[in-house]
Protein backbone atom coordinates (compact mmCIF):
# COMPACT_ATOMS: atom_id res chain seq x y z
CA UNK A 1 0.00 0.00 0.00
CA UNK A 2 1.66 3.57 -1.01
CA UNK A 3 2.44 5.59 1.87
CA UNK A 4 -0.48 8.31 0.64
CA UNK A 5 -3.19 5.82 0.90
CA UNK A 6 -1.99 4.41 4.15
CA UNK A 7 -1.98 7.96 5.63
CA UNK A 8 -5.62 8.56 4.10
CA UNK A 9 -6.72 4.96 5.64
CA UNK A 10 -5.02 5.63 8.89
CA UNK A 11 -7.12 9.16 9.09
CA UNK A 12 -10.66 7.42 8.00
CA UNK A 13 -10.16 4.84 10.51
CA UNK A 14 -9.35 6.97 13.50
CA UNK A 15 -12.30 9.56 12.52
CA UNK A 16 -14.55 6.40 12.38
CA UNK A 17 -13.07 5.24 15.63
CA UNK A 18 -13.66 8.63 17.14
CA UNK A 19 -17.57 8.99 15.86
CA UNK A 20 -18.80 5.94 17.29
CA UNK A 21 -18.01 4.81 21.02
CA UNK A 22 -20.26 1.25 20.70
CA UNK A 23 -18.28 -1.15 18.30
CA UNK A 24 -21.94 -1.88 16.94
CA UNK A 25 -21.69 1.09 15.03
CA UNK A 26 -18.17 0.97 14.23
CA UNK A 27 -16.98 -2.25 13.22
CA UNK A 28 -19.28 -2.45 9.80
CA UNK A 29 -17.64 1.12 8.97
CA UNK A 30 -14.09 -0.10 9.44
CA UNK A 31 -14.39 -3.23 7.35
CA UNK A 32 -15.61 -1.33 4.57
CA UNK A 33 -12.85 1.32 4.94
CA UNK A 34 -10.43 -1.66 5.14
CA UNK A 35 -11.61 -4.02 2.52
CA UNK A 36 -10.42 -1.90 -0.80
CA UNK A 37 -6.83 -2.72 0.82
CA UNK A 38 -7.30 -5.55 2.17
CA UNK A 39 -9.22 -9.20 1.43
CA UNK A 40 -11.10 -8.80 4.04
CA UNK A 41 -14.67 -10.10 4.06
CA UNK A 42 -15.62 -10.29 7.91
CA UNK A 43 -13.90 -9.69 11.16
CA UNK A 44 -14.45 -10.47 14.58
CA UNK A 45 -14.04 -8.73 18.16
CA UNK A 46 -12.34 -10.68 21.30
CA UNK A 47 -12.59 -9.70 24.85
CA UNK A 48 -10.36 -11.10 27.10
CA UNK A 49 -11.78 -10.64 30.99
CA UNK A 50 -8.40 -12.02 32.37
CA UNK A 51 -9.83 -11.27 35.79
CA UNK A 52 -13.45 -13.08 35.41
CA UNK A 53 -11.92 -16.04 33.33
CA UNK A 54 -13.50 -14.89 30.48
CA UNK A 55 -13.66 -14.40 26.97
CA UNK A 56 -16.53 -13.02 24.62
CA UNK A 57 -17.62 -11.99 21.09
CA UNK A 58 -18.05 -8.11 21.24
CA UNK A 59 -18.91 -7.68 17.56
CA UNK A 60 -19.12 -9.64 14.26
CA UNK A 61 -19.33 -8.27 11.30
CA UNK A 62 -19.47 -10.11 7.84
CA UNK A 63 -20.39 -7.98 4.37
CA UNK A 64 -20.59 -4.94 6.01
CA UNK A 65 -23.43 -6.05 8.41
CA UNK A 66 -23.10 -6.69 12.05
CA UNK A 67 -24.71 -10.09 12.65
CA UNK A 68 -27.55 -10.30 15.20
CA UNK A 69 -27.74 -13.32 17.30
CA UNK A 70 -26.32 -13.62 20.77
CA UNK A 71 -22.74 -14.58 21.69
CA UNK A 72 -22.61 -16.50 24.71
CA UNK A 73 -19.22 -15.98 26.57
CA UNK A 74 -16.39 -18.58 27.22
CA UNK A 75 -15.33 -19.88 30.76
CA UNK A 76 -11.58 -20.52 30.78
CA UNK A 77 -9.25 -22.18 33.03
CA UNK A 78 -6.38 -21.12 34.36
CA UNK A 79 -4.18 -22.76 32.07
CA UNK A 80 -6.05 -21.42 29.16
CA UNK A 81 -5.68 -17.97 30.39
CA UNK A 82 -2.11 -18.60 30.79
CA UNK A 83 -1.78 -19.66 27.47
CA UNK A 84 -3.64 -16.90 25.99
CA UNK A 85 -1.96 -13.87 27.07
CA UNK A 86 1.47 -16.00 26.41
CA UNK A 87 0.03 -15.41 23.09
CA UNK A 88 -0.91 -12.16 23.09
CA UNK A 89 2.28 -11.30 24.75
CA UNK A 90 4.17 -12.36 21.34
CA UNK A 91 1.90 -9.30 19.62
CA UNK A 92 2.22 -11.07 16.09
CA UNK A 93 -0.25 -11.58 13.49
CA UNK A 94 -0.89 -15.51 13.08
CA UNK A 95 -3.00 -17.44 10.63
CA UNK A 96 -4.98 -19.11 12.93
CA UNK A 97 -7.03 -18.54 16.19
CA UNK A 98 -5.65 -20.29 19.37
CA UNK A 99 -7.66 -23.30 19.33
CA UNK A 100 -9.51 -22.65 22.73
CA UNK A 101 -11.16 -20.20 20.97
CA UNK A 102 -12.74 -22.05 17.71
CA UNK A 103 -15.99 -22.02 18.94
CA UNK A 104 -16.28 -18.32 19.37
CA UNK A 105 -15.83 -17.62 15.74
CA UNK A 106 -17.34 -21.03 14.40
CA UNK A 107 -19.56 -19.25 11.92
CA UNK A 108 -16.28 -18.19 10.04
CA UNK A 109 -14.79 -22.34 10.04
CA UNK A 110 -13.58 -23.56 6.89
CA UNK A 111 -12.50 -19.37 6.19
CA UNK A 112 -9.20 -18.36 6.20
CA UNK A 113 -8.38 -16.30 8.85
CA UNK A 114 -5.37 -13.51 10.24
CA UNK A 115 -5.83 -13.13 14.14
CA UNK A 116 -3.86 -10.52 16.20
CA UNK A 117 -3.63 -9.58 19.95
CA UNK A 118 -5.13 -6.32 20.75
CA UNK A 119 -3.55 -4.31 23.82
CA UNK A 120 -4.81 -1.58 26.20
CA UNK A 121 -2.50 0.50 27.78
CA UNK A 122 -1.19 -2.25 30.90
CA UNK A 123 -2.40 -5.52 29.33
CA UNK A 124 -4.05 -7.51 26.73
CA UNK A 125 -7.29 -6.79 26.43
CA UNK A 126 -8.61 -9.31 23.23
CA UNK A 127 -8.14 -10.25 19.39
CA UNK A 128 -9.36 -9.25 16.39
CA UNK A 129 -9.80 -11.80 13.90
CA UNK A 130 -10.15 -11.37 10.00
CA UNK A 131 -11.88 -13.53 7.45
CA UNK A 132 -10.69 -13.70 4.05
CA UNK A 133 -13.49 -12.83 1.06
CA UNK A 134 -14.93 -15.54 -0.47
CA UNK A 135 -12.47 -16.52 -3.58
CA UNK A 136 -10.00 -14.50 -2.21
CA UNK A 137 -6.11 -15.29 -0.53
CA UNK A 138 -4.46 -14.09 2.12
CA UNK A 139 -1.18 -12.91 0.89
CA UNK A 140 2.08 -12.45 2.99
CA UNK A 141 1.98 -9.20 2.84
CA UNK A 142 -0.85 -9.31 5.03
CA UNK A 143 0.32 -11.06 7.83
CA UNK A 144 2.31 -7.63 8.61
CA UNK A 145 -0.65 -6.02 10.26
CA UNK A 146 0.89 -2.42 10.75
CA UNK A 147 1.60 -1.09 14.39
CA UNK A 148 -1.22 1.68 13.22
CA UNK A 149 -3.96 -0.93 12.04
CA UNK A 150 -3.51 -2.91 15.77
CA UNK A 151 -3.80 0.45 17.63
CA UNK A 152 -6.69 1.66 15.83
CA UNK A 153 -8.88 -1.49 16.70
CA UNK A 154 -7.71 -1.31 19.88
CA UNK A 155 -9.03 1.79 20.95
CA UNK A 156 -12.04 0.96 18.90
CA UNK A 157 -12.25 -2.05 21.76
CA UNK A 158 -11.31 -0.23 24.69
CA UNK A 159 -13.55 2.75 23.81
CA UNK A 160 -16.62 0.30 23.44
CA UNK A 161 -15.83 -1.59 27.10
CA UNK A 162 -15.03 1.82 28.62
CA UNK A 163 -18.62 2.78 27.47
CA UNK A 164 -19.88 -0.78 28.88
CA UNK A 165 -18.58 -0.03 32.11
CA UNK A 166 -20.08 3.26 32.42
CA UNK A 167 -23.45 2.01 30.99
CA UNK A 168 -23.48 -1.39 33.81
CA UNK A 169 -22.12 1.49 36.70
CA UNK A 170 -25.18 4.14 35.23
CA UNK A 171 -27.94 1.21 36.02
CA UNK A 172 -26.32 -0.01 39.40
CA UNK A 173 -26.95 3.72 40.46
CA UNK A 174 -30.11 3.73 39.06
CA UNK A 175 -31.24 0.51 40.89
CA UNK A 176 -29.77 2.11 43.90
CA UNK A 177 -32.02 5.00 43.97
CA UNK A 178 -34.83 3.25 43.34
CA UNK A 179 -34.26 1.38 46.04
CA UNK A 180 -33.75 4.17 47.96
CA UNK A 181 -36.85 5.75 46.99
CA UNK A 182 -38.87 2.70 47.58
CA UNK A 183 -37.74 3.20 50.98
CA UNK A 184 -38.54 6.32 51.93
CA UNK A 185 -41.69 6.26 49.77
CA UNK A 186 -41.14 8.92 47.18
CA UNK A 187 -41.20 9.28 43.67
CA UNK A 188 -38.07 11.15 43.47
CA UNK A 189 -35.38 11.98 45.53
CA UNK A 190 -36.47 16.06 45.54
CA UNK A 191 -39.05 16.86 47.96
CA UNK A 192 -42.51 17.87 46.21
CA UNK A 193 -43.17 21.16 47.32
CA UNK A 194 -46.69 21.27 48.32
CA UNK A 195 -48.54 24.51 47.82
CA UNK A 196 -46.71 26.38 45.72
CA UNK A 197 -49.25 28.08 44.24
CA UNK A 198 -51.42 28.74 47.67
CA UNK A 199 -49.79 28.85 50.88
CA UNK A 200 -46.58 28.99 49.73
CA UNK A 201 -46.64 31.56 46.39
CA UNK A 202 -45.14 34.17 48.28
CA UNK A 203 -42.34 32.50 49.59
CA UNK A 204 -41.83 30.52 46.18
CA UNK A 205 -41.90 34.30 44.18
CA UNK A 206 -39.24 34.99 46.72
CA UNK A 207 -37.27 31.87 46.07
CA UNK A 208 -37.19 32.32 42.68
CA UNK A 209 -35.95 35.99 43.04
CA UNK A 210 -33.21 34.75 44.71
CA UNK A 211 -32.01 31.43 43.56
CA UNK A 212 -30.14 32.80 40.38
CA UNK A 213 -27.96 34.78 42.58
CA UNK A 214 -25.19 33.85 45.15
CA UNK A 215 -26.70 35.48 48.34
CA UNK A 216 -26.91 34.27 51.55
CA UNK A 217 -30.02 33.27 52.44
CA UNK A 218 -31.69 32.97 55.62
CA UNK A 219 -34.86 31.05 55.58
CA UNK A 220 -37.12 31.71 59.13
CA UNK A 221 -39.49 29.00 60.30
CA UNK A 222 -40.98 26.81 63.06
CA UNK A 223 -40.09 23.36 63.31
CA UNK A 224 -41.05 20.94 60.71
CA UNK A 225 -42.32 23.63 58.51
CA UNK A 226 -39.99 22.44 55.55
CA UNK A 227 -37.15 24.58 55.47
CA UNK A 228 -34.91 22.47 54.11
CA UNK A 229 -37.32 21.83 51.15
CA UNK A 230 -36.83 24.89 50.33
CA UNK A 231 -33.72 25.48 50.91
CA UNK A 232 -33.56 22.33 47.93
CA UNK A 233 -35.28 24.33 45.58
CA UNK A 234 -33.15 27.53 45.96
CA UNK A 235 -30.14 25.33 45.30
CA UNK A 236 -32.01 23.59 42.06
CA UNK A 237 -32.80 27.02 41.12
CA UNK A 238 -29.30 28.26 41.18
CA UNK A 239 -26.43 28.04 38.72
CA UNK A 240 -24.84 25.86 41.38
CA UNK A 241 -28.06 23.04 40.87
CA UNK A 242 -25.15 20.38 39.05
CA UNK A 243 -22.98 21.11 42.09
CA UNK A 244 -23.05 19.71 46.18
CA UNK A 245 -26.23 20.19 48.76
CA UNK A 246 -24.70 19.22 51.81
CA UNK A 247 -26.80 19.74 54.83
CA UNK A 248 -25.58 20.38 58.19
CA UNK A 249 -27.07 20.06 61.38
CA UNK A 250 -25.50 22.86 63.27
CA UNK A 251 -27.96 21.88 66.93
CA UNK A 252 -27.14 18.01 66.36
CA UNK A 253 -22.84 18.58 66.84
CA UNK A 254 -21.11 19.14 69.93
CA UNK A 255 -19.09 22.42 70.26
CA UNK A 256 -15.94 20.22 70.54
CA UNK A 257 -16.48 18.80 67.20
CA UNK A 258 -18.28 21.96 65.18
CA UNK A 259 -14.87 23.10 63.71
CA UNK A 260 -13.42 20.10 62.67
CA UNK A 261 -17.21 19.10 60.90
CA UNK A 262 -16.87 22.42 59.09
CA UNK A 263 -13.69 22.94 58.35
CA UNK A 264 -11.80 19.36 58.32
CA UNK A 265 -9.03 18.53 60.43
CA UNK A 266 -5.36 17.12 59.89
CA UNK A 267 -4.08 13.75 60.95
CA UNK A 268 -3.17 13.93 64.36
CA UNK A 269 -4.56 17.45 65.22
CA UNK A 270 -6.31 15.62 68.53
CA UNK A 271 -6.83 12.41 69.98
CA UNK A 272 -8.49 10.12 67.73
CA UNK A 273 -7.72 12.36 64.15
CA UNK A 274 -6.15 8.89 62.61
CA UNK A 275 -7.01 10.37 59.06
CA UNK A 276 -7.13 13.77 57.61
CA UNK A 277 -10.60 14.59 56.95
CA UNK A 278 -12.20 17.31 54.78
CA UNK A 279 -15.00 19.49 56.41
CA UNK A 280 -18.49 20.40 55.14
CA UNK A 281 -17.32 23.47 53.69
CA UNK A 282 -14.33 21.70 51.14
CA UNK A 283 -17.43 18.99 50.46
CA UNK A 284 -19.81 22.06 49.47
CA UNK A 285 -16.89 23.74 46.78
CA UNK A 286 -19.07 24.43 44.38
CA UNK A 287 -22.12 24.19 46.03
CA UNK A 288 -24.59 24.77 48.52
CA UNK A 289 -23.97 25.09 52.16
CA UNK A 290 -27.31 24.81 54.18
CA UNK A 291 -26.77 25.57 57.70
CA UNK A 292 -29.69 24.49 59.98
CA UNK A 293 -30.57 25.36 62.88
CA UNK A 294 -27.58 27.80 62.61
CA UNK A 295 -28.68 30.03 65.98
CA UNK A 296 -27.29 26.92 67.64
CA UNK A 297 -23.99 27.98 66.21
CA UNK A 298 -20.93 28.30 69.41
CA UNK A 299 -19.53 31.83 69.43
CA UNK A 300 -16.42 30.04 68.71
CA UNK A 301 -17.88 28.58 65.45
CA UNK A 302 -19.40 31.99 64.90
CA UNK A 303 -16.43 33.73 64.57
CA UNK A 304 -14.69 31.09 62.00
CA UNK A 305 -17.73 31.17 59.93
CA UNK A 306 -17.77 34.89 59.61
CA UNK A 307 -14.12 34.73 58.18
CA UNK A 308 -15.23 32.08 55.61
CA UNK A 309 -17.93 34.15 54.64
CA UNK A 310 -15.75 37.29 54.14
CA UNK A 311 -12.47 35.52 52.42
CA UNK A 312 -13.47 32.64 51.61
CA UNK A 313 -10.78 30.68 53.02
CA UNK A 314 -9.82 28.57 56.01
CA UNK A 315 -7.42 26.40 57.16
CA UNK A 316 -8.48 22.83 58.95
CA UNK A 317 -8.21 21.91 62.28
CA UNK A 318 -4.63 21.72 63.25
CA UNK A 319 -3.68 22.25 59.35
CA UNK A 320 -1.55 24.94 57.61
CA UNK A 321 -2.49 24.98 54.82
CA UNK A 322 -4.80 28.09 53.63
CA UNK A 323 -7.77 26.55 51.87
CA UNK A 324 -9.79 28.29 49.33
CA UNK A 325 -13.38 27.48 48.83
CA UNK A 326 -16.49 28.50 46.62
CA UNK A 327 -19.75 28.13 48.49
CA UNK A 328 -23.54 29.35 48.46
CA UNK A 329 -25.03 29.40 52.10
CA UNK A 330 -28.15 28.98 52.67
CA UNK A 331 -29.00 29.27 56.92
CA UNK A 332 -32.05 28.19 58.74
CA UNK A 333 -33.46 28.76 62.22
CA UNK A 334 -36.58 28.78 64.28
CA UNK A 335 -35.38 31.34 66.73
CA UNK A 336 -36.15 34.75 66.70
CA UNK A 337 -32.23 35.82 65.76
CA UNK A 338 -32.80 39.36 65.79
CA UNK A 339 -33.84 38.97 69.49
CA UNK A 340 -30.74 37.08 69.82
CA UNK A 341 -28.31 39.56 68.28
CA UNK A 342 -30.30 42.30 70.53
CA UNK A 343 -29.15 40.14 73.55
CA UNK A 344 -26.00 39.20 72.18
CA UNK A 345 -26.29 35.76 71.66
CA UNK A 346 -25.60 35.47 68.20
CA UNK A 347 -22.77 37.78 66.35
CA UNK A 348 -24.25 41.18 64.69
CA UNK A 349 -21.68 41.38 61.91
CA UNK A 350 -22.48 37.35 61.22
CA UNK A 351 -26.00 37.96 60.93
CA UNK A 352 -25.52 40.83 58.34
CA UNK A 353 -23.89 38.07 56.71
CA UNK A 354 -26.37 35.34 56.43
CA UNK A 355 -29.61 37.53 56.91
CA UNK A 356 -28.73 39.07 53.13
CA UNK A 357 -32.14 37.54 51.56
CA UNK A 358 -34.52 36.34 54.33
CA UNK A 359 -37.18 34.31 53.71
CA UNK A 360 -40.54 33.84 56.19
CA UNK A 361 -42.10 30.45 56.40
CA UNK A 362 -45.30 30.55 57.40
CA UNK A 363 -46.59 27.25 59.50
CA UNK A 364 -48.80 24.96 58.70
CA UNK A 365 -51.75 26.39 60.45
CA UNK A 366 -51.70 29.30 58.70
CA UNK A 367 -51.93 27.33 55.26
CA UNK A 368 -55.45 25.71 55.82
CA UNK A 369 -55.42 25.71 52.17
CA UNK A 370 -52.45 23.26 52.06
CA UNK A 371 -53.77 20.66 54.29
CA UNK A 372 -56.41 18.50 51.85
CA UNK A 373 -53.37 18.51 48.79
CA UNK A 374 -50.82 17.79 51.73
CA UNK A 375 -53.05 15.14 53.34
CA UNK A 376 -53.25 13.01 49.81
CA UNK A 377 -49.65 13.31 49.17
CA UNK A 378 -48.61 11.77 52.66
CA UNK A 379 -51.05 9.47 52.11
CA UNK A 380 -49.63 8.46 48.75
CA UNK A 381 -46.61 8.07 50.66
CA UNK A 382 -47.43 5.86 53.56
CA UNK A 383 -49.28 3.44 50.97
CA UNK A 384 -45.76 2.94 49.27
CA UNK A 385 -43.40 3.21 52.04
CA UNK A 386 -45.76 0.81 54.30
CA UNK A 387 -46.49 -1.72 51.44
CA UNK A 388 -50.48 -0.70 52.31
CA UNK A 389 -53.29 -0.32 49.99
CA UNK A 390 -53.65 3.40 49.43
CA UNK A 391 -56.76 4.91 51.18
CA UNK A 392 -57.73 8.31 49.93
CA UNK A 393 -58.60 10.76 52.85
CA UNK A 394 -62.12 11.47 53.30
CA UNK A 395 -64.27 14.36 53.77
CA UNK A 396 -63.97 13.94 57.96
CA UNK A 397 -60.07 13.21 57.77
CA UNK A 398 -59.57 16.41 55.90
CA UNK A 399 -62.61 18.26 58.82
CA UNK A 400 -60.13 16.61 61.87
CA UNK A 401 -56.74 17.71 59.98
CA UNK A 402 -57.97 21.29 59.45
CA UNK A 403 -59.15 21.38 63.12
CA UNK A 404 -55.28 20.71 64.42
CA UNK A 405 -53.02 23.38 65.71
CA UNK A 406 -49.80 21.10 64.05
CA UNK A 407 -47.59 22.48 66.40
CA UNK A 408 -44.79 20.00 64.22
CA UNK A 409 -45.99 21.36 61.26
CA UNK A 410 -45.24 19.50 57.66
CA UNK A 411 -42.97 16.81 59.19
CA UNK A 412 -45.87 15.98 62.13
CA UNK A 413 -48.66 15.65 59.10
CA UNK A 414 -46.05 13.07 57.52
CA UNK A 415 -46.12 11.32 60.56
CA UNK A 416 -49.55 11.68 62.05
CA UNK A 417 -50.76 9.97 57.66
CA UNK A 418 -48.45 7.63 58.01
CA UNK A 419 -49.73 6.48 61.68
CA UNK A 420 -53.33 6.72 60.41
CA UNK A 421 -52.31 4.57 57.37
CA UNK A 422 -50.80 1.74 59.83
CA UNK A 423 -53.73 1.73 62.67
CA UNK A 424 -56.54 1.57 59.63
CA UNK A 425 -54.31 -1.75 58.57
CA UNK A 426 -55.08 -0.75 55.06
CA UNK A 427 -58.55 0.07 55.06
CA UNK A 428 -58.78 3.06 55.60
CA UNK A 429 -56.99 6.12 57.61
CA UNK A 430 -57.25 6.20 60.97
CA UNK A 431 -56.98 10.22 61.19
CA UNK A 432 -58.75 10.29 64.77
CA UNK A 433 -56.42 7.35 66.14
CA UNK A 434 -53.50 9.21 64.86
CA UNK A 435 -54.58 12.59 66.11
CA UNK A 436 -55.07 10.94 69.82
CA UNK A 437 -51.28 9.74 69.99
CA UNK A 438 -49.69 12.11 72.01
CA UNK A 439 -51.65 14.75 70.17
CA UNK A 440 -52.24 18.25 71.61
CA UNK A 441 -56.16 19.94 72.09
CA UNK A 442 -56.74 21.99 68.76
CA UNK A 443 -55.68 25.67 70.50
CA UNK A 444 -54.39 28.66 68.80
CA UNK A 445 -50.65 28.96 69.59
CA UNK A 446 -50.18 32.65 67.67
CA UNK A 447 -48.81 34.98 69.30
CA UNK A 448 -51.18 37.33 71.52
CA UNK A 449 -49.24 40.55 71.33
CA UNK A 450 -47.56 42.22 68.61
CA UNK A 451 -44.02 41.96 69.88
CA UNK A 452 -41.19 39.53 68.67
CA UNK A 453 -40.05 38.40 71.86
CA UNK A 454 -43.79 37.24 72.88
CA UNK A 455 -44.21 35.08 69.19
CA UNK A 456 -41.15 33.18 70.54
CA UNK A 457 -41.90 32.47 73.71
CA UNK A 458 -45.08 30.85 72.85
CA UNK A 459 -43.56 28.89 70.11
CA UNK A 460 -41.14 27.21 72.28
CA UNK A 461 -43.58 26.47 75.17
CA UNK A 462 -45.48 25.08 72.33
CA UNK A 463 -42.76 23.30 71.39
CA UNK A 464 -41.97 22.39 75.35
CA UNK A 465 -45.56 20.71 75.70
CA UNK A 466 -45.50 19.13 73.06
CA UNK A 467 -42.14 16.98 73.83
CA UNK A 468 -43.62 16.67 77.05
CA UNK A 469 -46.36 15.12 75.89
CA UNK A 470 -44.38 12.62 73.55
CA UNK A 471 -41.84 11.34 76.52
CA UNK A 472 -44.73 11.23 78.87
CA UNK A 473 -45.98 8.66 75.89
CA UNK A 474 -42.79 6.85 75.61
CA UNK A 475 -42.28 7.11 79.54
CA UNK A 476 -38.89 9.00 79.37
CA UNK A 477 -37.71 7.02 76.21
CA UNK A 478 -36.27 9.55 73.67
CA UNK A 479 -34.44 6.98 70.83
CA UNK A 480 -35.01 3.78 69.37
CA UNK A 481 -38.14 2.42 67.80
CA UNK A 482 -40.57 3.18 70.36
CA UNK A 483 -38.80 6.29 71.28
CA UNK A 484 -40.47 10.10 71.59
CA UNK A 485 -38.18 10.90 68.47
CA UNK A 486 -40.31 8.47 66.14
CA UNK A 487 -43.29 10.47 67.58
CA UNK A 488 -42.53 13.69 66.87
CA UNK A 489 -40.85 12.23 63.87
CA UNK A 490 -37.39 13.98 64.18
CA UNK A 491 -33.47 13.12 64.84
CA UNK A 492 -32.95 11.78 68.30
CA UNK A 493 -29.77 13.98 67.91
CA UNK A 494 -32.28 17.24 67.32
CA UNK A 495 -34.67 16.23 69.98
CA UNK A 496 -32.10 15.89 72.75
CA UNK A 497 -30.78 19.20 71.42
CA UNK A 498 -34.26 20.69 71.93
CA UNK A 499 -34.66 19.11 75.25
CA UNK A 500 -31.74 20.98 76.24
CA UNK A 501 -32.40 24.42 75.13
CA UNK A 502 -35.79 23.73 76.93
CA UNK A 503 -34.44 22.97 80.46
CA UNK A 504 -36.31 19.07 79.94
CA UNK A 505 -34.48 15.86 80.75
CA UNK A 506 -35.63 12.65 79.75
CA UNK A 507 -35.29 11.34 83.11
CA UNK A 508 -38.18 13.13 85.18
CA UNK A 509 -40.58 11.09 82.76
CA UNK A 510 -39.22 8.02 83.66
CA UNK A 511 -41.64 5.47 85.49
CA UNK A 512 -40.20 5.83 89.40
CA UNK A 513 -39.93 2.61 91.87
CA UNK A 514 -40.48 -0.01 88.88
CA UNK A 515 -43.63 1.42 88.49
């Protein structure tokens, strides 16, 4: 072949190579760029698994035209392996296949065939074998496949496993999360905002005002109310949507711990720091830092967060290093953190910084509106999570649901449908059951007077009877399956975190005497 056409065969080959990733759609365009130069009337594609024992037809192509039935793969021995990569290992171009592998390529027997090792960049990684045209001779000039011709079907090979492995790794994590949704009893792994366009329109208009930008937000709201949902959609909204949402508890860590969750720490900056570990804020580069329950912040914490805010860098616990991150933060609290800065609680000059955007939540009892679409959607849930037939809520469920203060707000409702869906044993919902488990009288918990301080005192003696009412339930218990935290259907982490800030201890619930 004149060096001109090999150069213009080399270039056709890799283009074709390069256009198609599966060898499906490649192979029949690379036997009919190679046929004019060579006699070459079919070919067939090798994989050698050397670690599985395997080998397999890929592709077979004869007259231009892949051919359709199934290829079942080869089990090898040991020895067989051996002996194949000793012949792969010799990288020459032989006139017959190695005789273990006959039956792979028995629709080209009685052909006359050239077989060559293909390589990957360590190891062997399979063969390609060529069958002559019909009437036509391999000549010896053939059996010197060039360097180039070997390297170009060996991408071609590589490329279509690479694209394999992606493809098997793509439906493992796709039978993961539905697994995972199964679980929790969703449809998909974002939470549905309910009410968007009721209740909630003015806080979603002010969610989408936001979300393109890269303010701080600080979203405002009682318990349960679903901050975090939206704090989801602002970061979906953003231009930082492809990037991290990592959530972080900031009332559910110790102060001891709080800087090396956030910023990381370096092996053997304390006792028991047998690793270096990176922080919440190197795990958010790129993306979205949602800080709940952020009032519960140390001052010490509060002082380090203010400088990551401002520069943008930090250095880990015990570390040298300056570290330089991009992040979004979006904060969340129930607490009334003006009131707090006013008494000098929480930083002033930190709460400039996170209160650039805030966003009101209103609670559940003030979106009566909400409560038959949120009813049917919890309901929806409980039927999948629980493995129950779904019961649709009736007229009276709807009639006892409206008549509830919800105290817990959204997350309660989840937990008081899914309750009701368990004690009707899939018959119906037991709403009034499910009320009547360490359920509160229907009373109106707004505030009487018009000042901030007064909203949040009755919100947390709301909040106080309310866990009072769930250990005296659970008789002290505050974890575990039959614990007050499955009740109120939070962390046991958040609860205890609660009890604190409330003055409660689990203990003066606790049965007395054995009895």
């Amino acid at each position: 072949m004149a060096s001109a056409q090999a150069s213009s065969l080399q270039l056709d080959l890799w283009r074709e190579v390069g256009r198609h990733m599966e060898l499906k759609s490649s192979a029949p365009e690379l036997l009919s760029l190679l046929s004019p130069h060579m006699p070459v009337g079919a070919l067939s594609l090798i994989h050698l698994d050397r670690k599985a024992g395997i080998a397999e037809v890929v592709v077979q192509v004869e007259r231009g035209r892949v051919r359709g039935e199934a290829h079942e793969p080869m089990h090898l021995k040991e020895s067989e392996c051996a002996s194949l990569l000793r012949w792969c290992a010799r990288r020459e171009t032989h006139r017959s296949l190695p005789a273990v592998l006959a039956p792979l390529i028995k629709v080209f027997t009685g052909q006359e065939l050239l077989a060559a090792p293909l390589h990957g960049d360590k190891a062997p990684i399979g063969l390609v074998v060529f069958a002559v045209m019909p009437e036509k001779r391999f000549v010896e000039a053939d059996l010197k496949l060039s360097t180039m011709l070997l390297e170009i079907f060996s991408a071609a090979l590589d490329n279509h496993l690479r694209l394999r492995e992606l493809g098997t790794l793509r439906d493992t994590a796709e039978a993961d999360r539905q697994s995972l949704l199964a679980r929790l009893g969703r449809d998909a792994l974002e939470d549905e905002i309910i009410g968007s366009s009721r209740g909630l329109q003015p806080v979603m208009q002010r969610v989408g005002l936001v979300a393109s930008s890269d303010a701080s937000v600080l979203i405002l709201g009682e318990t349960g109310s679903g901050k975090e949902v939206v704090a989801r959609a602002i970061h979906a909204g953003s231009g930082r949507a492809s990037g991290p949402f990592i959530r972080v508890n900031c009332g559910a860590i110790s102060p001891e711990l709080i800087d090396s969750e956030l910023f990381g720490h370096e092996k053997g900056s304390f006792t028991g720091a047998v690793a270096a570990r990176r922080g919440w804020f190197e795990r958010a580069d790129g993306g979205t830092l949602f800080l709940d329950e952020v009032a519960e912040l140390p001052p010490s914490a509060q002082v380090r967060l203010l400088r990551v805010l401002q520069d943008g860098r930090f250095h880990r616990v015990g570390g040298e290093q300056e570290i330089e991150v991009d992040v979004r933060i979006v904060a969340a609290t129930h607490r009334d953190m003006a009131a707090m800065v006013q008494h000098r609680q929480f930083r002033e000059d930190l709460w400039y910084r996170i209160a650039v955007f805030p966003i009101i939540l209103p609670p559940l009892r003030e979106r009566q509106g909400d409560i038959p679409e949120l009813a049917l959607h919890f309901a929806r849930r409980a039927s999948r999570r629980l493995g129950l037939p779904f019961c649709e809520p009736t007229t009276q469920d709807i009639a006892l649901l409206r008549g509830y203060s919800w105290p817990g707000n959204v997350r309660e409702m989840s937990s008081v449908l899914e309750r009701a869906a368990i004690l009707g044993q899939g018959e119906r919902l037991a709403i009034a059951a499910a009320l009547g488990v360490g359920a509160m009288p229907a009373t109106d918990v707004r505030p009487t007077g018009s000042g901030t301080s007064s909203a949040v005192a009755t919100l947390d003696q709301a909040m106080r009877d309310h866990i009072q009412a769930a250990l005296m339930r659970t008789r002290g218990r505050v974890s575990g399956e039959h614990g007050a935290a499955v009740l109120l259907g939070i962390n046991p982490n958040t609860l205890q975190a609660r009890m604190r800030k409330l003055g409660l201890t689990a203990r003066e619930f606790r049965p007395r005497n054995g009895k």
